[in-house]
C-alpha atoms as a PDB file:
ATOM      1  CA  UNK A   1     -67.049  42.274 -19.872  1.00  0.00           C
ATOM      2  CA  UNK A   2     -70.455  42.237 -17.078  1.00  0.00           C
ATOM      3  CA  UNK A   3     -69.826  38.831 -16.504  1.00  0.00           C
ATOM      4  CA  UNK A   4     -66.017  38.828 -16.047  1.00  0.00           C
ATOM      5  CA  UNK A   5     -66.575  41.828 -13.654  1.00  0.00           C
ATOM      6  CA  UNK A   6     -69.757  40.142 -11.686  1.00  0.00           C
ATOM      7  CA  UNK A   7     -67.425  36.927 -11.330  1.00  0.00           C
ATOM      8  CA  UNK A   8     -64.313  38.751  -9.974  1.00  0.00           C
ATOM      9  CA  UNK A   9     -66.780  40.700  -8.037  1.00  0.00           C
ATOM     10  CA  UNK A  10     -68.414  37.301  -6.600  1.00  0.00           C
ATOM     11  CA  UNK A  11     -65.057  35.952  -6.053  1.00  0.00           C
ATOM     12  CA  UNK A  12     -64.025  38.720  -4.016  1.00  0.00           C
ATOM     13  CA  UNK A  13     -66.672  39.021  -1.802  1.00  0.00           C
ATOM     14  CA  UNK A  14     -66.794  34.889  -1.452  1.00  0.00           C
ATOM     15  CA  UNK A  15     -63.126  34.763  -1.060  1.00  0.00           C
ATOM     16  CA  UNK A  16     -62.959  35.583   2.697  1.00  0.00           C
ATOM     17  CA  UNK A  17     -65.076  32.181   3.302  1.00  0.00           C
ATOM     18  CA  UNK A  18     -63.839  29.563   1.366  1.00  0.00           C
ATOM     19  CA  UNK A  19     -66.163  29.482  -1.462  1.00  0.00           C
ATOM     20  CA  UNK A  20     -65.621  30.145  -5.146  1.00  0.00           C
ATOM     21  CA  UNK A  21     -68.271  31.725  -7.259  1.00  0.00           C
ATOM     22  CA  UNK A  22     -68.641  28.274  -9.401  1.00  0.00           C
ATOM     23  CA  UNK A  23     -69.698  26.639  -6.203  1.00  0.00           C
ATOM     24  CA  UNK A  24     -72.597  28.965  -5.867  1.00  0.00           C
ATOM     25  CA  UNK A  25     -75.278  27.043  -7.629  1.00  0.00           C
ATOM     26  CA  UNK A  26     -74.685  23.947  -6.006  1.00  0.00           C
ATOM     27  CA  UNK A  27     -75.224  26.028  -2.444  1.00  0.00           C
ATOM     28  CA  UNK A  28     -78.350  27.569  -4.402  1.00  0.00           C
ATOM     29  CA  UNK A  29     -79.464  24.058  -5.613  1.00  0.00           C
ATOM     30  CA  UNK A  30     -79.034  21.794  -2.601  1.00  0.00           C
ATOM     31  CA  UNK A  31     -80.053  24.939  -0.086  1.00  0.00           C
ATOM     32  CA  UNK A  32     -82.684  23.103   1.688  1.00  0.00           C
ATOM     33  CA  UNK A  33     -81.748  19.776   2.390  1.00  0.00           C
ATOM     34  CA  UNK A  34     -82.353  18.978  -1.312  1.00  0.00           C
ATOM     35  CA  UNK A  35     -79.593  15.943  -2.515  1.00  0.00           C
ATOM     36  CA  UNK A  36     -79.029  15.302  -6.618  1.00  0.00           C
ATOM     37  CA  UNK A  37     -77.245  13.592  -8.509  1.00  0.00           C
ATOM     38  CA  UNK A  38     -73.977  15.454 -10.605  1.00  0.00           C
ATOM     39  CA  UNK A  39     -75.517  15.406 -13.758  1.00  0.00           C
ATOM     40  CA  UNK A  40     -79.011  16.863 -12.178  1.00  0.00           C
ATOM     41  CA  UNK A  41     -76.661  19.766 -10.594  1.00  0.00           C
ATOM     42  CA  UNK A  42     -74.385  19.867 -14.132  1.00  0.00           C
ATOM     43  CA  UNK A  43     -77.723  20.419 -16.129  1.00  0.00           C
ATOM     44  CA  UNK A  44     -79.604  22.933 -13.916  1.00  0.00           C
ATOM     45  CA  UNK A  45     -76.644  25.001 -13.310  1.00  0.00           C
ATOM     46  CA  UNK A  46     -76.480  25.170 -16.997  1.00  0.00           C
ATOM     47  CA  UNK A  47     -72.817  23.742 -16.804  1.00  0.00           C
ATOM     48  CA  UNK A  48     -70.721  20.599 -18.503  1.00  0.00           C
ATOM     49  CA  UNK A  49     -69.954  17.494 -16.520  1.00  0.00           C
ATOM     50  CA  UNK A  50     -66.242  17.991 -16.256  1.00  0.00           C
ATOM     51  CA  UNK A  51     -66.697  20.998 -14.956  1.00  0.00           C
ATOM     52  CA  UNK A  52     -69.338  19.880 -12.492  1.00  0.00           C
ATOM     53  CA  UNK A  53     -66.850  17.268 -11.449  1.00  0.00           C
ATOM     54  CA  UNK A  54     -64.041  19.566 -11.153  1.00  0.00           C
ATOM     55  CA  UNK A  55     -66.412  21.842  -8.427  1.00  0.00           C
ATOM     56  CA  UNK A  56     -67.732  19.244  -6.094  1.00  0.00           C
ATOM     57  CA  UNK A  57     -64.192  17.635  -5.977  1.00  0.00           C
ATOM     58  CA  UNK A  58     -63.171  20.769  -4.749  1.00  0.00           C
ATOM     59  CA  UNK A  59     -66.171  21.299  -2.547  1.00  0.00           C
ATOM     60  CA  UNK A  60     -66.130  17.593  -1.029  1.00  0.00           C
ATOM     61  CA  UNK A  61     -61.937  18.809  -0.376  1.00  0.00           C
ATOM     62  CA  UNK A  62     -63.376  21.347   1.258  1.00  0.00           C
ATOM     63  CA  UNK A  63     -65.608  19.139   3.584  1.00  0.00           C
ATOM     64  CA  UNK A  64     -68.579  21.606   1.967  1.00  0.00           C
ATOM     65  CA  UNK A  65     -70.960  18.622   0.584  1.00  0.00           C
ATOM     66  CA  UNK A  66     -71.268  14.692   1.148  1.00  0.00           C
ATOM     67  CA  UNK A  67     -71.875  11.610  -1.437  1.00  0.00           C
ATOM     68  CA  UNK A  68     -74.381   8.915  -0.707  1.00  0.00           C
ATOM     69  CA  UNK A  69     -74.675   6.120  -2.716  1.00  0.00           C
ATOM     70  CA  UNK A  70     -77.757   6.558  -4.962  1.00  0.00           C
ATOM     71  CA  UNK A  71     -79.875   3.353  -3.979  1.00  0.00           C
ATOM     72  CA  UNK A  72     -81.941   3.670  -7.395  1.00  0.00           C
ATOM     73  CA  UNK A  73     -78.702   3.911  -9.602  1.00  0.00           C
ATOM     74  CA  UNK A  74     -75.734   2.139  -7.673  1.00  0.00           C
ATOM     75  CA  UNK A  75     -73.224   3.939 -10.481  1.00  0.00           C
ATOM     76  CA  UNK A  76     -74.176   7.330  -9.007  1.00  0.00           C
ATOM     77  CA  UNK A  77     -74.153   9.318  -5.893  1.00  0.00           C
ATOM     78  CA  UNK A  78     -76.744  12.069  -4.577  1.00  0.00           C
ATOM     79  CA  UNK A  79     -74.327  15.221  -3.482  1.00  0.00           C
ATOM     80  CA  UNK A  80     -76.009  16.675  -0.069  1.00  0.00           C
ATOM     81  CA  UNK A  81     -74.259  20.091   2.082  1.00  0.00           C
ATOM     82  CA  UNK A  82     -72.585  19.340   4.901  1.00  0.00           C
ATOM     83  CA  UNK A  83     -73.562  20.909   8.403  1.00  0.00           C
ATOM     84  CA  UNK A  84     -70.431  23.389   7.610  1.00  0.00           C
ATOM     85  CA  UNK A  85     -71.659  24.359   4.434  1.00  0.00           C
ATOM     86  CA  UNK A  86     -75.251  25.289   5.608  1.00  0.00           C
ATOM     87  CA  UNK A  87     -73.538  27.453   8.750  1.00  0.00           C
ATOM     88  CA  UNK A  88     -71.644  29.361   5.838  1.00  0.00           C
ATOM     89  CA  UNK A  89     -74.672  30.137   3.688  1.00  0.00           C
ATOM     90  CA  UNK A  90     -76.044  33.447   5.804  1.00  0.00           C
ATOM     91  CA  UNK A  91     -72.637  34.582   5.513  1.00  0.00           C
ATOM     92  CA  UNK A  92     -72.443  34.217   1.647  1.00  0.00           C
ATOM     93  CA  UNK A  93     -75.687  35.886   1.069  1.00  0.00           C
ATOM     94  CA  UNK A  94     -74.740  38.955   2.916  1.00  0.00           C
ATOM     95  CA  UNK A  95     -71.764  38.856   0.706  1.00  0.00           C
ATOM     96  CA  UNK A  96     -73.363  38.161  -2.261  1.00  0.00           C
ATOM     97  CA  UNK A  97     -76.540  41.199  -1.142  1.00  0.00           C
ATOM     98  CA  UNK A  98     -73.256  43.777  -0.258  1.00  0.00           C
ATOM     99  CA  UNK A  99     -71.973  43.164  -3.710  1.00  0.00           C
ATOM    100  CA  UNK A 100     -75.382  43.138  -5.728  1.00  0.00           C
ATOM    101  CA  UNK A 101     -75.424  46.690  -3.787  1.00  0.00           C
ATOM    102  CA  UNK A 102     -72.276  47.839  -5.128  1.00  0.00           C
ATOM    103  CA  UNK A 103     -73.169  46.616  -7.986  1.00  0.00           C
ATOM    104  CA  UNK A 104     -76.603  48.381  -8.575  1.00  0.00           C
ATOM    105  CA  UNK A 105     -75.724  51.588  -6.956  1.00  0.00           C
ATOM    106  CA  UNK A 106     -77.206  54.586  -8.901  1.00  0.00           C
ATOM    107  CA  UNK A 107     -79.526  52.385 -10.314  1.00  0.00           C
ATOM    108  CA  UNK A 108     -83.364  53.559  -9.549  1.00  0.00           C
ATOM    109  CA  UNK A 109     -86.064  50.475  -8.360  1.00  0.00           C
ATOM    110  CA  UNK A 110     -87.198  50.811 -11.983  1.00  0.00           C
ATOM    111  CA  UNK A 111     -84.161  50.075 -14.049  1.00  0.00           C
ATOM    112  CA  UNK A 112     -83.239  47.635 -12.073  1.00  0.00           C
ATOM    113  CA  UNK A 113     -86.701  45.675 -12.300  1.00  0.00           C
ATOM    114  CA  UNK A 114     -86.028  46.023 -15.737  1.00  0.00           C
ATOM    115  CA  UNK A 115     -82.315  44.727 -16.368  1.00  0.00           C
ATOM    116  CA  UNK A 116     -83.640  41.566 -14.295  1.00  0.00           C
ATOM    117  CA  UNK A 117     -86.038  41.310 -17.283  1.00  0.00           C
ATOM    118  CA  UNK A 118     -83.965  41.692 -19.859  1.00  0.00           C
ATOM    119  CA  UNK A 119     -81.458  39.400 -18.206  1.00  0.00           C
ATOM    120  CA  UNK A 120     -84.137  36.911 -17.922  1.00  0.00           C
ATOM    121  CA  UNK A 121     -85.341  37.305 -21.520  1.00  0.00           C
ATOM    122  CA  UNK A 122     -81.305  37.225 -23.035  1.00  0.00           C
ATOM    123  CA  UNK A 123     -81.198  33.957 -20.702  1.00  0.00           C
ATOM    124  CA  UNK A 124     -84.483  32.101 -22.625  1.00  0.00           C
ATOM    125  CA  UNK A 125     -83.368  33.576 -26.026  1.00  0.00           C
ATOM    126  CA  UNK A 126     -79.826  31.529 -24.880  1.00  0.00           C
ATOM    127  CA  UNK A 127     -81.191  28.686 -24.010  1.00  0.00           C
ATOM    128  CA  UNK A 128     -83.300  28.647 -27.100  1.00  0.00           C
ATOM    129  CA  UNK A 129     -80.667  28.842 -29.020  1.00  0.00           C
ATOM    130  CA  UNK A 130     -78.170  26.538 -27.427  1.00  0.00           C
ATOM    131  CA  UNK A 131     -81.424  23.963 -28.069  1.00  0.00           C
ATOM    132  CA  UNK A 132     -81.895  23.971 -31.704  1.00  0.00           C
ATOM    133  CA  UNK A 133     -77.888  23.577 -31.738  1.00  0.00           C
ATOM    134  CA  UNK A 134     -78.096  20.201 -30.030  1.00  0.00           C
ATOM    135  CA  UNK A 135     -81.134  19.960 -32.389  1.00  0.00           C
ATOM    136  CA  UNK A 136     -79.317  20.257 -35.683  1.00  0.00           C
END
């Protein structure tokens, strides 16, 4: 239920600018100048490839990032932001601050330190786990 509320949360405080909360770790990833390839942006944003695909599709639509031919792999592009999708990014960080504020209210400096680290420890327990499934 958290993280169906944080998305529809996200997604109305990203709405306003053009941006959906699934396009939020490419902005994240590629945030200074940084280009990568769709499966280096799939597997650090922790997502599949379709969906990957699906997201920059929508983003390139949306004029928000550019593909370069990759000169060491001539099957694959590097994915870059476009000029209009840096000038959004102060914008979508206030956003994104407002709603972590909404978010957090009544929570002291304390608990929320420690919900980051619990988040953080549930998120290497995941990935753990998700590991020794591809293992087996």
């Amino acid at each position: 239920m958290a993280s169906r509320g944080l998305m529809r949360l996200a997604e109305r405080r990203l709405k306003p600018f053009g941006v959906g909360a699934g396009q939020i770790p490419v902005f994240y990833l590629l945030r200074n100048g940084e280009t990568m390839s769709q499966r280096d942006l799939a597997r650090l944003a922790r997502v599949e490839q379709p969906s990957m695909a699906q997201t920059l599709a929508r983003m390139e639509r949306d004029g928000l990032i550019r593909r370069v031919p990759d000169p060491e792999d001539g099957r694959s592009s590097l994915i870059s932001l476009t000029k209009k999708a840096v000038a959004k990014m102060p914008a979508l960080r206030e956003a994104l601050h407002a709603g972590r504020a909404e978010l957090l209210e009544g929570f002291s400096d304390a608990e929320v330190a420690m919900l980051c680290d619990l988040l953080l420890r549930l998120n290497r327990n995941l990935d753990r786990g998700v590991l020794r499934e591809i293992a087996e």
